[in-house]
PDB file of N, CA and C in Angstrom:
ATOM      1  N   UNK A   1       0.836  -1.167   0.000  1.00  0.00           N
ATOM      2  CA  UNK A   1       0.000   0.000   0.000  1.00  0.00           C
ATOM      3  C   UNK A   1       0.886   1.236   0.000  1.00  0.00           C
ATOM      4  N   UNK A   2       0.575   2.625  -0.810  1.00  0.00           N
ATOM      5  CA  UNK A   2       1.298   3.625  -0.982  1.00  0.00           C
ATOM      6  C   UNK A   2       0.518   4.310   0.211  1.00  0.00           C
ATOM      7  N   UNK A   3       1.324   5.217   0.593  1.00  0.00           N
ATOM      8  CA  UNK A   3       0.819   6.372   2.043  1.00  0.00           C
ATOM      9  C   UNK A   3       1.331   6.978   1.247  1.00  0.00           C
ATOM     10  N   UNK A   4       0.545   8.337   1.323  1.00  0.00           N
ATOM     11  CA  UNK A   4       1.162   9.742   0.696  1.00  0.00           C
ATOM     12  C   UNK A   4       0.745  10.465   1.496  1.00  0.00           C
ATOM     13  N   UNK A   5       1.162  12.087   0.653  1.00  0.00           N
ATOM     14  CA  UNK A   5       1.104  13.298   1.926  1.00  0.00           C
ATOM     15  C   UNK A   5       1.046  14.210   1.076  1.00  0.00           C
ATOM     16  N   UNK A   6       0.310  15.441   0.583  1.00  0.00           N
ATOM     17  CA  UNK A   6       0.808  16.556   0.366  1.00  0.00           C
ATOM     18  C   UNK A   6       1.577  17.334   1.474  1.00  0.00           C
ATOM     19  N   UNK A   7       2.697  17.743   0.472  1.00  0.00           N
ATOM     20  CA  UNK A   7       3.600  18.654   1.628  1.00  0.00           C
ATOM     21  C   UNK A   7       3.997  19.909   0.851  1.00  0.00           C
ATOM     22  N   UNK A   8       4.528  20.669   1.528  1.00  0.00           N
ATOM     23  CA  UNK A   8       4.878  21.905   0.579  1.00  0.00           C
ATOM     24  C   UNK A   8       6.363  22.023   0.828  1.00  0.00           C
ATOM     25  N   UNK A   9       6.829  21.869  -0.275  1.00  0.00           N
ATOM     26  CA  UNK A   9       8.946  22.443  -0.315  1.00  0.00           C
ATOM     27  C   UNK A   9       9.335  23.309  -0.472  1.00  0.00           C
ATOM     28  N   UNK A  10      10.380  23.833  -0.120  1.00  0.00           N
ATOM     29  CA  UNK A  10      11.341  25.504  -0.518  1.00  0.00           C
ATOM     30  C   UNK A  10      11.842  24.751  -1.419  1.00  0.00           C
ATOM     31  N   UNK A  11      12.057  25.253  -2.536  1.00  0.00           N
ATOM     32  CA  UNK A  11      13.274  24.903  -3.581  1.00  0.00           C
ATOM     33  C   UNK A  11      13.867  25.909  -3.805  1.00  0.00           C
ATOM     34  N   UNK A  12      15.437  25.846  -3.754  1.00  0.00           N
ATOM     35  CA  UNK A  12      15.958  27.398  -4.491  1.00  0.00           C
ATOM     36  C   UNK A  12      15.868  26.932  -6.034  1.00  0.00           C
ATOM     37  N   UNK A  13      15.662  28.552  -6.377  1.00  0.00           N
ATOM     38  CA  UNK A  13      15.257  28.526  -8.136  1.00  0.00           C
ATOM     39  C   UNK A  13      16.478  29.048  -8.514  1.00  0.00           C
ATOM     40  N   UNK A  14      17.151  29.787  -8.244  1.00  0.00           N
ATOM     41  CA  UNK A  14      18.660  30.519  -8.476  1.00  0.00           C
ATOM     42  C   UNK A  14      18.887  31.441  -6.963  1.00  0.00           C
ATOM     43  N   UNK A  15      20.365  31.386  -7.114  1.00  0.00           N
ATOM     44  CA  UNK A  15      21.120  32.204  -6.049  1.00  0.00           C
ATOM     45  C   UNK A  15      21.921  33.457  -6.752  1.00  0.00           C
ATOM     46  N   UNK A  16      21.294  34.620  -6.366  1.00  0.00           N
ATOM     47  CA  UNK A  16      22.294  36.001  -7.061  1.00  0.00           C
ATOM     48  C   UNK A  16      23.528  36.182  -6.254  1.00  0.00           C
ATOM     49  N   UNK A  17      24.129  37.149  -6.409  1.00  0.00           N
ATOM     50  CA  UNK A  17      25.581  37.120  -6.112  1.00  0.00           C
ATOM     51  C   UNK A  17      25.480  38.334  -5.134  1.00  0.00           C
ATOM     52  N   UNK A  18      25.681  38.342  -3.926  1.00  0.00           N
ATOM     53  CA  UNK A  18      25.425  39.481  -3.402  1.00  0.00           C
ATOM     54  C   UNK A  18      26.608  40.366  -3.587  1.00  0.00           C
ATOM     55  N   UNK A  19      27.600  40.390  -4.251  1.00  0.00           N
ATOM     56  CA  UNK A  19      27.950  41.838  -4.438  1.00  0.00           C
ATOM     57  C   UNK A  19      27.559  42.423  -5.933  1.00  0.00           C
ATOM     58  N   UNK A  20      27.418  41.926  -7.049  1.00  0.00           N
ATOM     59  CA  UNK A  20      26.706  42.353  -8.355  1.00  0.00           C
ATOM     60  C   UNK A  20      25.442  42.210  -8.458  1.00  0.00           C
ATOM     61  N   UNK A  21      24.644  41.501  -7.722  1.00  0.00           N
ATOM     62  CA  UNK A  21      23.552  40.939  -7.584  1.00  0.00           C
ATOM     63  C   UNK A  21      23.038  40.038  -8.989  1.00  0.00           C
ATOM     64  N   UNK A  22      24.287  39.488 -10.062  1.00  0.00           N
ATOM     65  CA  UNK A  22      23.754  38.573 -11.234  1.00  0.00           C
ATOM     66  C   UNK A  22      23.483  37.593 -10.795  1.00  0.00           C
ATOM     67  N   UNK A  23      22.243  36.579 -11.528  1.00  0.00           N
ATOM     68  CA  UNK A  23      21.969  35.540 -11.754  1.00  0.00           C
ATOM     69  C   UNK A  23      23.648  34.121 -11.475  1.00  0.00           C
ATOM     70  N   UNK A  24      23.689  33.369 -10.859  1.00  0.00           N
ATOM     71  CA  UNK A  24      24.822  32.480 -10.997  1.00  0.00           C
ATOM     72  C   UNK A  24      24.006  31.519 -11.896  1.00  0.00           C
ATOM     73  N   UNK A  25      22.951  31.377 -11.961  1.00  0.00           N
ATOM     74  CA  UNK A  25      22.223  30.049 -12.816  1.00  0.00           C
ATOM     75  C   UNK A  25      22.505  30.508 -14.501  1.00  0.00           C
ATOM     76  N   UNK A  26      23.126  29.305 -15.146  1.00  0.00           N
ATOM     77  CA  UNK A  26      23.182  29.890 -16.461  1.00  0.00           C
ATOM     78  C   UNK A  26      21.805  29.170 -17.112  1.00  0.00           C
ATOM     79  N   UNK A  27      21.144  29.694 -17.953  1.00  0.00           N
ATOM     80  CA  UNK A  27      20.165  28.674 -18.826  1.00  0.00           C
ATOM     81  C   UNK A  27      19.882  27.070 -18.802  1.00  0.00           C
ATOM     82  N   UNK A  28      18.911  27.189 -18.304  1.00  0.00           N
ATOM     83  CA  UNK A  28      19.072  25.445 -18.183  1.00  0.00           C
ATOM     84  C   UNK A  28      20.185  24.961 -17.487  1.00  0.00           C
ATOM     85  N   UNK A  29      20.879  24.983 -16.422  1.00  0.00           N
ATOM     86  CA  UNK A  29      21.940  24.335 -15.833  1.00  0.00           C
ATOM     87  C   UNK A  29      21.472  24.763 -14.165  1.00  0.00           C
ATOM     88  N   UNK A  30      22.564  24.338 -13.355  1.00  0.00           N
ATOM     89  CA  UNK A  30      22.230  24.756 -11.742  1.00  0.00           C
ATOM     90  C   UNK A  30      23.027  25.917 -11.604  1.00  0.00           C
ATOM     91  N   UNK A  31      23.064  26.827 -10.534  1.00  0.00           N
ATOM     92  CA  UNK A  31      23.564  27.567  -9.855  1.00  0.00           C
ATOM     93  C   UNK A  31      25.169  27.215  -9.485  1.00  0.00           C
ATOM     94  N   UNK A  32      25.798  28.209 -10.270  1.00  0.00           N
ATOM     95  CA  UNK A  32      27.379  28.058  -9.721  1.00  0.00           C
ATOM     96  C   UNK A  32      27.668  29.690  -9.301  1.00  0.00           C
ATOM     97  N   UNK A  33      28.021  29.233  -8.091  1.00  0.00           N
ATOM     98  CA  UNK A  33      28.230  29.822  -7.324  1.00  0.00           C
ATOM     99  C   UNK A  33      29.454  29.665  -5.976  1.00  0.00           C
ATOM    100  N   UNK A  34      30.280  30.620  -5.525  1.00  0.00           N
ATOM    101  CA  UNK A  34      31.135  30.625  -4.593  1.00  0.00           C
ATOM    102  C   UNK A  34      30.849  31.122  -3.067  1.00  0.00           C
ATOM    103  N   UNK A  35      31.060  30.576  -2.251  1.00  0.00           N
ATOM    104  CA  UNK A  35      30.350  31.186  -0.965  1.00  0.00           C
ATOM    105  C   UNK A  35      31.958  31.302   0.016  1.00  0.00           C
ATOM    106  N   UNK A  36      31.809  32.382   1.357  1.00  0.00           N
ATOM    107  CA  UNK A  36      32.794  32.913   2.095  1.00  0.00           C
ATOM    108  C   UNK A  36      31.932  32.635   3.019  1.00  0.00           C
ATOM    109  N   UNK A  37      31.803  31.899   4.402  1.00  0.00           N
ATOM    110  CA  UNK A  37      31.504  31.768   4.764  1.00  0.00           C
ATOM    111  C   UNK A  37      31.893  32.222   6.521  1.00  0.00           C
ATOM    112  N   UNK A  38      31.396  32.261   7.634  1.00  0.00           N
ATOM    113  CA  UNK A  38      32.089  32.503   8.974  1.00  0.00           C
ATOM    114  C   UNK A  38      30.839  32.169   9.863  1.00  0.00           C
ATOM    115  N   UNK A  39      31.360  31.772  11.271  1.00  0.00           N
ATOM    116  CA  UNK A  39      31.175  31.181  12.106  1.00  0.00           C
ATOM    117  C   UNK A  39      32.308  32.030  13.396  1.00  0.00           C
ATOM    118  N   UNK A  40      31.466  32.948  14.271  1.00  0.00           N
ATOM    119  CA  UNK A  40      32.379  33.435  15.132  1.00  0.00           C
ATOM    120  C   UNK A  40      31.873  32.846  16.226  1.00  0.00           C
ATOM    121  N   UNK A  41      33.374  32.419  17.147  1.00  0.00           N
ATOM    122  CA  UNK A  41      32.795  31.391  18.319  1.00  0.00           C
ATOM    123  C   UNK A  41      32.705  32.022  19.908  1.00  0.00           C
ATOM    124  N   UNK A  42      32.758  31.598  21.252  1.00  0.00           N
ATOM    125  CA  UNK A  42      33.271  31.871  21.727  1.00  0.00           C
ATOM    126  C   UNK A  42      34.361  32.818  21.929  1.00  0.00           C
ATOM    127  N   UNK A  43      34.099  33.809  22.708  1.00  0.00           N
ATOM    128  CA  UNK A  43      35.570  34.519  22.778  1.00  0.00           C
ATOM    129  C   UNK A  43      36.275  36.008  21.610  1.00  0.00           C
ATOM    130  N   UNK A  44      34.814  35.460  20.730  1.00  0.00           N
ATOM    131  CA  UNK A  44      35.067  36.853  19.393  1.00  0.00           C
ATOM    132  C   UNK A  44      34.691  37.738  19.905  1.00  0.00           C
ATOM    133  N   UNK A  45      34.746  38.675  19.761  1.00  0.00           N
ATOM    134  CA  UNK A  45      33.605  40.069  19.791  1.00  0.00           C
ATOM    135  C   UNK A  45      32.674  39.797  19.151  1.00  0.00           C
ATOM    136  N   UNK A  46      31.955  39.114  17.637  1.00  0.00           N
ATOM    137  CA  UNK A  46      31.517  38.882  17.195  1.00  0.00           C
ATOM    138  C   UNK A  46      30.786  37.346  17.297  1.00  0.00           C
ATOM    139  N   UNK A  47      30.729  36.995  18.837  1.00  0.00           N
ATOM    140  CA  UNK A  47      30.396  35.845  19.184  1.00  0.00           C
ATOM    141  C   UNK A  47      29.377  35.246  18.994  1.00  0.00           C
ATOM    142  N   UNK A  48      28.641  34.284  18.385  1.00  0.00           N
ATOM    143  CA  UNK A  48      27.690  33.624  17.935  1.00  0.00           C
ATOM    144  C   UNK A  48      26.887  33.999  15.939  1.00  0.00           C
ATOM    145  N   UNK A  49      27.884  35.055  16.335  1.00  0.00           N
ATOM    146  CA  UNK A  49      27.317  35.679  14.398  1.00  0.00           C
ATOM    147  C   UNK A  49      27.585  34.660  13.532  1.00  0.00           C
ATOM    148  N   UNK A  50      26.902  34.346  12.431  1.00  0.00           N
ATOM    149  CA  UNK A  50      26.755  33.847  11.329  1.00  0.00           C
ATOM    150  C   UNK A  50      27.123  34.442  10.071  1.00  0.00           C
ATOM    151  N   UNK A  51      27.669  34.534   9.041  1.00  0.00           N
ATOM    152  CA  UNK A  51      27.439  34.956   7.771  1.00  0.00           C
ATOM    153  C   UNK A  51      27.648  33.959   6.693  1.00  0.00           C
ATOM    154  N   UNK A  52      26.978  34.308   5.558  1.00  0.00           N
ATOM    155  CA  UNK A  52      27.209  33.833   4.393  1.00  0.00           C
ATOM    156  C   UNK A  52      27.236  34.893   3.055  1.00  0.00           C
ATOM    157  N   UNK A  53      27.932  34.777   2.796  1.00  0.00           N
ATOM    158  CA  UNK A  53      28.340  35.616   1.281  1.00  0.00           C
ATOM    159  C   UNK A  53      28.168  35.041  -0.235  1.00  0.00           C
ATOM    160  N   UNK A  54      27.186  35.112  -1.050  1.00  0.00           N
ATOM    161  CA  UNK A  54      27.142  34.387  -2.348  1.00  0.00           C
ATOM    162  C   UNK A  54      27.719  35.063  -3.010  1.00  0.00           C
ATOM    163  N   UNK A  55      28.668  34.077  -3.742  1.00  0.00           N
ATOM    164  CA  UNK A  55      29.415  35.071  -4.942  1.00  0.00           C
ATOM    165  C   UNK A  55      29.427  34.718  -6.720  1.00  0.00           C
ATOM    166  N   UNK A  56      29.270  35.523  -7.305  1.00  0.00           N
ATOM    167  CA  UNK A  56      29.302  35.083  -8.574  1.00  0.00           C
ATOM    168  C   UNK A  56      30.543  34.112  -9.153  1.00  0.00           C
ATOM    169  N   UNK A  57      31.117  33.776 -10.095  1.00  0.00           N
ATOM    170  CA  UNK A  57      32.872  32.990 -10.600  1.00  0.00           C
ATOM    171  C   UNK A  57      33.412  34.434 -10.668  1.00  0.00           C
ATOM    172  N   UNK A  58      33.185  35.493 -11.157  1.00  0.00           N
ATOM    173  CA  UNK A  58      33.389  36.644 -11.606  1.00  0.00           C
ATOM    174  C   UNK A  58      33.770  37.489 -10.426  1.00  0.00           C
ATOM    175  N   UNK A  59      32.959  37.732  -9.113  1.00  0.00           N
ATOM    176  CA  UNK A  59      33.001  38.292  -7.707  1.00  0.00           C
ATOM    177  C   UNK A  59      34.282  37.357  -6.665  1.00  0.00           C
ATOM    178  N   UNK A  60      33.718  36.510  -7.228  1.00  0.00           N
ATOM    179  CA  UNK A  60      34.403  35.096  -6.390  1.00  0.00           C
ATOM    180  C   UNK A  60      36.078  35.395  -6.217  1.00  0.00           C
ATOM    181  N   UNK A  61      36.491  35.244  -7.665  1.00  0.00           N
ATOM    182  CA  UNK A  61      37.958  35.509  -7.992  1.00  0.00           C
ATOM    183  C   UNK A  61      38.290  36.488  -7.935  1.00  0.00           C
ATOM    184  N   UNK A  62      37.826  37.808  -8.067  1.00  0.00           N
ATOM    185  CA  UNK A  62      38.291  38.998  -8.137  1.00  0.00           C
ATOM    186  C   UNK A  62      38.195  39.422  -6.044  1.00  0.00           C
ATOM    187  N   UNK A  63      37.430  38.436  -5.371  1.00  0.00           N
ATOM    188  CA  UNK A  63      37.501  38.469  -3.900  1.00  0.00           C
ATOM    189  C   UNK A  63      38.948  38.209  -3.242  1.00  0.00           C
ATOM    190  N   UNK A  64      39.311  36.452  -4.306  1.00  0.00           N
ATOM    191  CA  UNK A  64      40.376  35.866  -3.376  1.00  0.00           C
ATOM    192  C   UNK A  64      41.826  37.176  -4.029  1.00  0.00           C
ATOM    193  N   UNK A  65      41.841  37.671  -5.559  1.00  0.00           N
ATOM    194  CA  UNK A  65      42.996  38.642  -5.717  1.00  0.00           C
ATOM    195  C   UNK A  65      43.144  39.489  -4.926  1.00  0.00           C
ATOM    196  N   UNK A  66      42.244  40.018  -4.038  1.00  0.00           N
ATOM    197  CA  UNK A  66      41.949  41.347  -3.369  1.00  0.00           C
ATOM    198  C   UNK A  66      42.818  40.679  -2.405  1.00  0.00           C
ATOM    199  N   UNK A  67      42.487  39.839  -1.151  1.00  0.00           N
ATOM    200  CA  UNK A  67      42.936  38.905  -0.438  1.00  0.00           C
ATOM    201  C   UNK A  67      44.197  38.796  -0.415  1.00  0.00           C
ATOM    202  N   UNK A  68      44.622  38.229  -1.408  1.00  0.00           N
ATOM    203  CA  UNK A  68      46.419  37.369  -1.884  1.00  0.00           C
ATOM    204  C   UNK A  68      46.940  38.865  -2.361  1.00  0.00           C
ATOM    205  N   UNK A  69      46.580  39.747  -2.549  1.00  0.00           N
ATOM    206  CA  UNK A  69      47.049  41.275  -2.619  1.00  0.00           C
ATOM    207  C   UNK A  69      47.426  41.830  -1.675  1.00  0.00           C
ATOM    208  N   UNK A  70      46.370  41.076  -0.563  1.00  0.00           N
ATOM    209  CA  UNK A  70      46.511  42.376   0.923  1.00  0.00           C
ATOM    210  C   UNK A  70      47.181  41.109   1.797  1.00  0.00           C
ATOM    211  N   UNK A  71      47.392  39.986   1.644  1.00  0.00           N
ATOM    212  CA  UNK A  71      48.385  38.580   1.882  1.00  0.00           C
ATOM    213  C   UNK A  71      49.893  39.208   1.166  1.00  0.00           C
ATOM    214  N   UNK A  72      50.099  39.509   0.239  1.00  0.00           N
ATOM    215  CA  UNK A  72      51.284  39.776  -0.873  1.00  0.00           C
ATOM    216  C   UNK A  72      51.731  41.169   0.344  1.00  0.00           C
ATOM    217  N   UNK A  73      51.185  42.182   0.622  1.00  0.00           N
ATOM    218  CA  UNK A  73      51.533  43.427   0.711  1.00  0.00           C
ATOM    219  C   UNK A  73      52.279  43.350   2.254  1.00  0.00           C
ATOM    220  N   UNK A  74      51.010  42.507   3.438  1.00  0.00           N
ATOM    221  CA  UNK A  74      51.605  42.396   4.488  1.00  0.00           C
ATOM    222  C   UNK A  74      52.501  41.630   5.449  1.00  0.00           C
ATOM    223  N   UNK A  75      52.878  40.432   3.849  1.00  0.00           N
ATOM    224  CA  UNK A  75      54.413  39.997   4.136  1.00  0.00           C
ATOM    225  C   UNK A  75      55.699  40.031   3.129  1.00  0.00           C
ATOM    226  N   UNK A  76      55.105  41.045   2.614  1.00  0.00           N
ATOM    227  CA  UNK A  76      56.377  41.620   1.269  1.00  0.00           C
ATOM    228  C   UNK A  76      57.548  41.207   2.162  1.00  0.00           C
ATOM    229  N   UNK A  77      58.001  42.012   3.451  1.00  0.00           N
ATOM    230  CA  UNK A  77      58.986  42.404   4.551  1.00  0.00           C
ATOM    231  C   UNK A  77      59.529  40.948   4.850  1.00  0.00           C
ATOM    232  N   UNK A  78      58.547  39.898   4.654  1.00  0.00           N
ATOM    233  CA  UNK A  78      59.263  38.406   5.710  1.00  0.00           C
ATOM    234  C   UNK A  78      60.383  37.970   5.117  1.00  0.00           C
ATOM    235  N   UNK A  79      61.751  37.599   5.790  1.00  0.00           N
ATOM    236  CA  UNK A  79      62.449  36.954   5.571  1.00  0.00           C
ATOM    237  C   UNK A  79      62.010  35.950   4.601  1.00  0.00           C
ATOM    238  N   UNK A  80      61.450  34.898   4.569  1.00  0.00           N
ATOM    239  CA  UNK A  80      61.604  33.288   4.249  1.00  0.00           C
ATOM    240  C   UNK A  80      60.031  33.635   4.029  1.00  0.00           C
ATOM    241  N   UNK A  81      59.320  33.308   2.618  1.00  0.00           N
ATOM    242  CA  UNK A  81      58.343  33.288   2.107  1.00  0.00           C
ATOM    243  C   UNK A  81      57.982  31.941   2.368  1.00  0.00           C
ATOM    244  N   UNK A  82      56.509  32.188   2.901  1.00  0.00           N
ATOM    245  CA  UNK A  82      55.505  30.567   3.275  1.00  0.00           C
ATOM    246  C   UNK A  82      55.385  29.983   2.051  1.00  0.00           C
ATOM    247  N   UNK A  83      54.971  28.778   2.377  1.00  0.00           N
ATOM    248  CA  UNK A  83      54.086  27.969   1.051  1.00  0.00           C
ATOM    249  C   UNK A  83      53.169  28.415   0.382  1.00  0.00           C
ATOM    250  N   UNK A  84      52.596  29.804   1.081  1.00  0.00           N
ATOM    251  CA  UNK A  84      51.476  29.943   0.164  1.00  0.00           C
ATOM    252  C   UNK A  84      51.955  31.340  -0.871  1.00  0.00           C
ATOM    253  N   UNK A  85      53.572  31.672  -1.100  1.00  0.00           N
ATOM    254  CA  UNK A  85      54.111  32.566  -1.553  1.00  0.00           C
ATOM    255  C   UNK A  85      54.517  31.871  -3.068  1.00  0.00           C
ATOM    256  N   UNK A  86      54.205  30.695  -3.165  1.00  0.00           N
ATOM    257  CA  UNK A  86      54.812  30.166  -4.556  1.00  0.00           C
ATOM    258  C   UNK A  86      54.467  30.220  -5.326  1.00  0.00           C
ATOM    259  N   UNK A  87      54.854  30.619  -6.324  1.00  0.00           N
ATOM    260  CA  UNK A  87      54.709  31.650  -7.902  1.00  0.00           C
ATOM    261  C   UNK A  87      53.396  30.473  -8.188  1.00  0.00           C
ATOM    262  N   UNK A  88      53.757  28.715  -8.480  1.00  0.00           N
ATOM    263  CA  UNK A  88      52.279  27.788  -8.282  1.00  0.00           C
ATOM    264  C   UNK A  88      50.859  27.518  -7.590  1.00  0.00           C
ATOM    265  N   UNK A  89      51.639  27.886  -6.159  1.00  0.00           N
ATOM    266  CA  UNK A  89      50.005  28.248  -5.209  1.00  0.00           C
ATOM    267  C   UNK A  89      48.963  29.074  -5.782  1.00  0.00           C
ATOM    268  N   UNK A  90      47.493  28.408  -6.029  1.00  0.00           N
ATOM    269  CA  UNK A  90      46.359  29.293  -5.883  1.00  0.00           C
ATOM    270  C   UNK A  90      46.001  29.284  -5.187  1.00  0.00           C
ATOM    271  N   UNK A  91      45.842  30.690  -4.065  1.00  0.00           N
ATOM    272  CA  UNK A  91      45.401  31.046  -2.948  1.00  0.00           C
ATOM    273  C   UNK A  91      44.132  30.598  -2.743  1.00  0.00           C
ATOM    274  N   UNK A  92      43.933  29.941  -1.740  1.00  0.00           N
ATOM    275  CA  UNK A  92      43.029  28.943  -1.472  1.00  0.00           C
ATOM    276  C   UNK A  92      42.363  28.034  -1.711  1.00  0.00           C
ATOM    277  N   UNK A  93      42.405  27.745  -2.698  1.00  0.00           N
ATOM    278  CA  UNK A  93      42.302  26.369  -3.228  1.00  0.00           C
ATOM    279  C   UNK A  93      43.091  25.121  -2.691  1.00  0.00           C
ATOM    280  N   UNK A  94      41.960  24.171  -1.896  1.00  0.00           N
ATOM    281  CA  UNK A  94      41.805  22.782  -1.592  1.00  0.00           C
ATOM    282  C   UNK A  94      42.326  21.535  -2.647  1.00  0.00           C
ATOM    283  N   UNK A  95      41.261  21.704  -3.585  1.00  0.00           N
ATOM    284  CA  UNK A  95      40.787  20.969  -4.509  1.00  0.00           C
ATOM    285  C   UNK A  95      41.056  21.225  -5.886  1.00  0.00           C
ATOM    286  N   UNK A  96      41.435  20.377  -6.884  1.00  0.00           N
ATOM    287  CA  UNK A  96      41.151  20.627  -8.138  1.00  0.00           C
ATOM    288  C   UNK A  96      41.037  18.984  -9.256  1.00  0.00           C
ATOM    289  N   UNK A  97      39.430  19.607  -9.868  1.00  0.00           N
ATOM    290  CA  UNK A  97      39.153  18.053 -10.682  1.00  0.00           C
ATOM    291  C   UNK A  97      40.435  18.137 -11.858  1.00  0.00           C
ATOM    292  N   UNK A  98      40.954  17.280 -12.335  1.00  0.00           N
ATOM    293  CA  UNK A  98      41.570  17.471 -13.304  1.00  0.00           C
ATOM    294  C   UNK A  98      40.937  16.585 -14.609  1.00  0.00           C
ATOM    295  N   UNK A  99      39.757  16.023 -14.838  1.00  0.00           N
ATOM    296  CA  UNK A  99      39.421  15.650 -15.987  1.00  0.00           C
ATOM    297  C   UNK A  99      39.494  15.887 -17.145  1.00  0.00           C
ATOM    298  N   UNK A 100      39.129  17.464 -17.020  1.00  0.00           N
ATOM    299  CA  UNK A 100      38.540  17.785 -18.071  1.00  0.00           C
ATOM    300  C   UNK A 100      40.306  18.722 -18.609  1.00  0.00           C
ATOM    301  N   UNK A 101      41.348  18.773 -18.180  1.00  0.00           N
ATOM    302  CA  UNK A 101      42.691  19.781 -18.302  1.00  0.00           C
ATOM    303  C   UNK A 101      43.238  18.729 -19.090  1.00  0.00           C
ATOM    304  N   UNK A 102      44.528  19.234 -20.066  1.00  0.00           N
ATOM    305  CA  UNK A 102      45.377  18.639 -21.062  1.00  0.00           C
ATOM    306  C   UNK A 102      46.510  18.177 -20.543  1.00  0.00           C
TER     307      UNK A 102
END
């Protein structure tokens, strides 16, 4: 025997980019999109706050240059450059698929 239910769902339909406010959904496809996320704990000034930031590919990258700019500027001075100073490092990046690269 089937049991059913009407129920009612949220679906997201697209996510805009909150600093340009464009569409991330291209035509017929899903939502690509980059998020910055924070969690302040204990002990912040900003203790228990939440945020989330949606970003366009376009907002996204032009976020982390800003970043690895103001990273670049305030250890120009260090002796002995970190790992994340190497002409190869992309600043923050975890992950990368390589399938689809030559």
């Amino acid at each position: 025997m089937k049991v059913t239910e009407e129920t009612m769902v949220t679906v997201t339909i697209d996510v805009l980019c909150d600093v340009c406010s464009s569409s991330t959904t291209p035509p017929g496809g899903s939502a690509q999109y980059g998020m910055l996320t924070a969690h302040w704990g204990y002990g912040s000034k900003h203790d228990g706050e939440r945020y989330e930031v949606h970003l366009c590919e376009q907002c996204f990258f032009s976020t982390l240059s800003t970043l690895r700019r103001q990273r670049m500027v305030e250890h120009m001075s260090d002796e002995k450059p970190g790992k994340a100073d190497r002409p190869d490092a992309v600043f923050g990046r975890i992950e990368q698929d390589n399938y689809f690269k030559d």
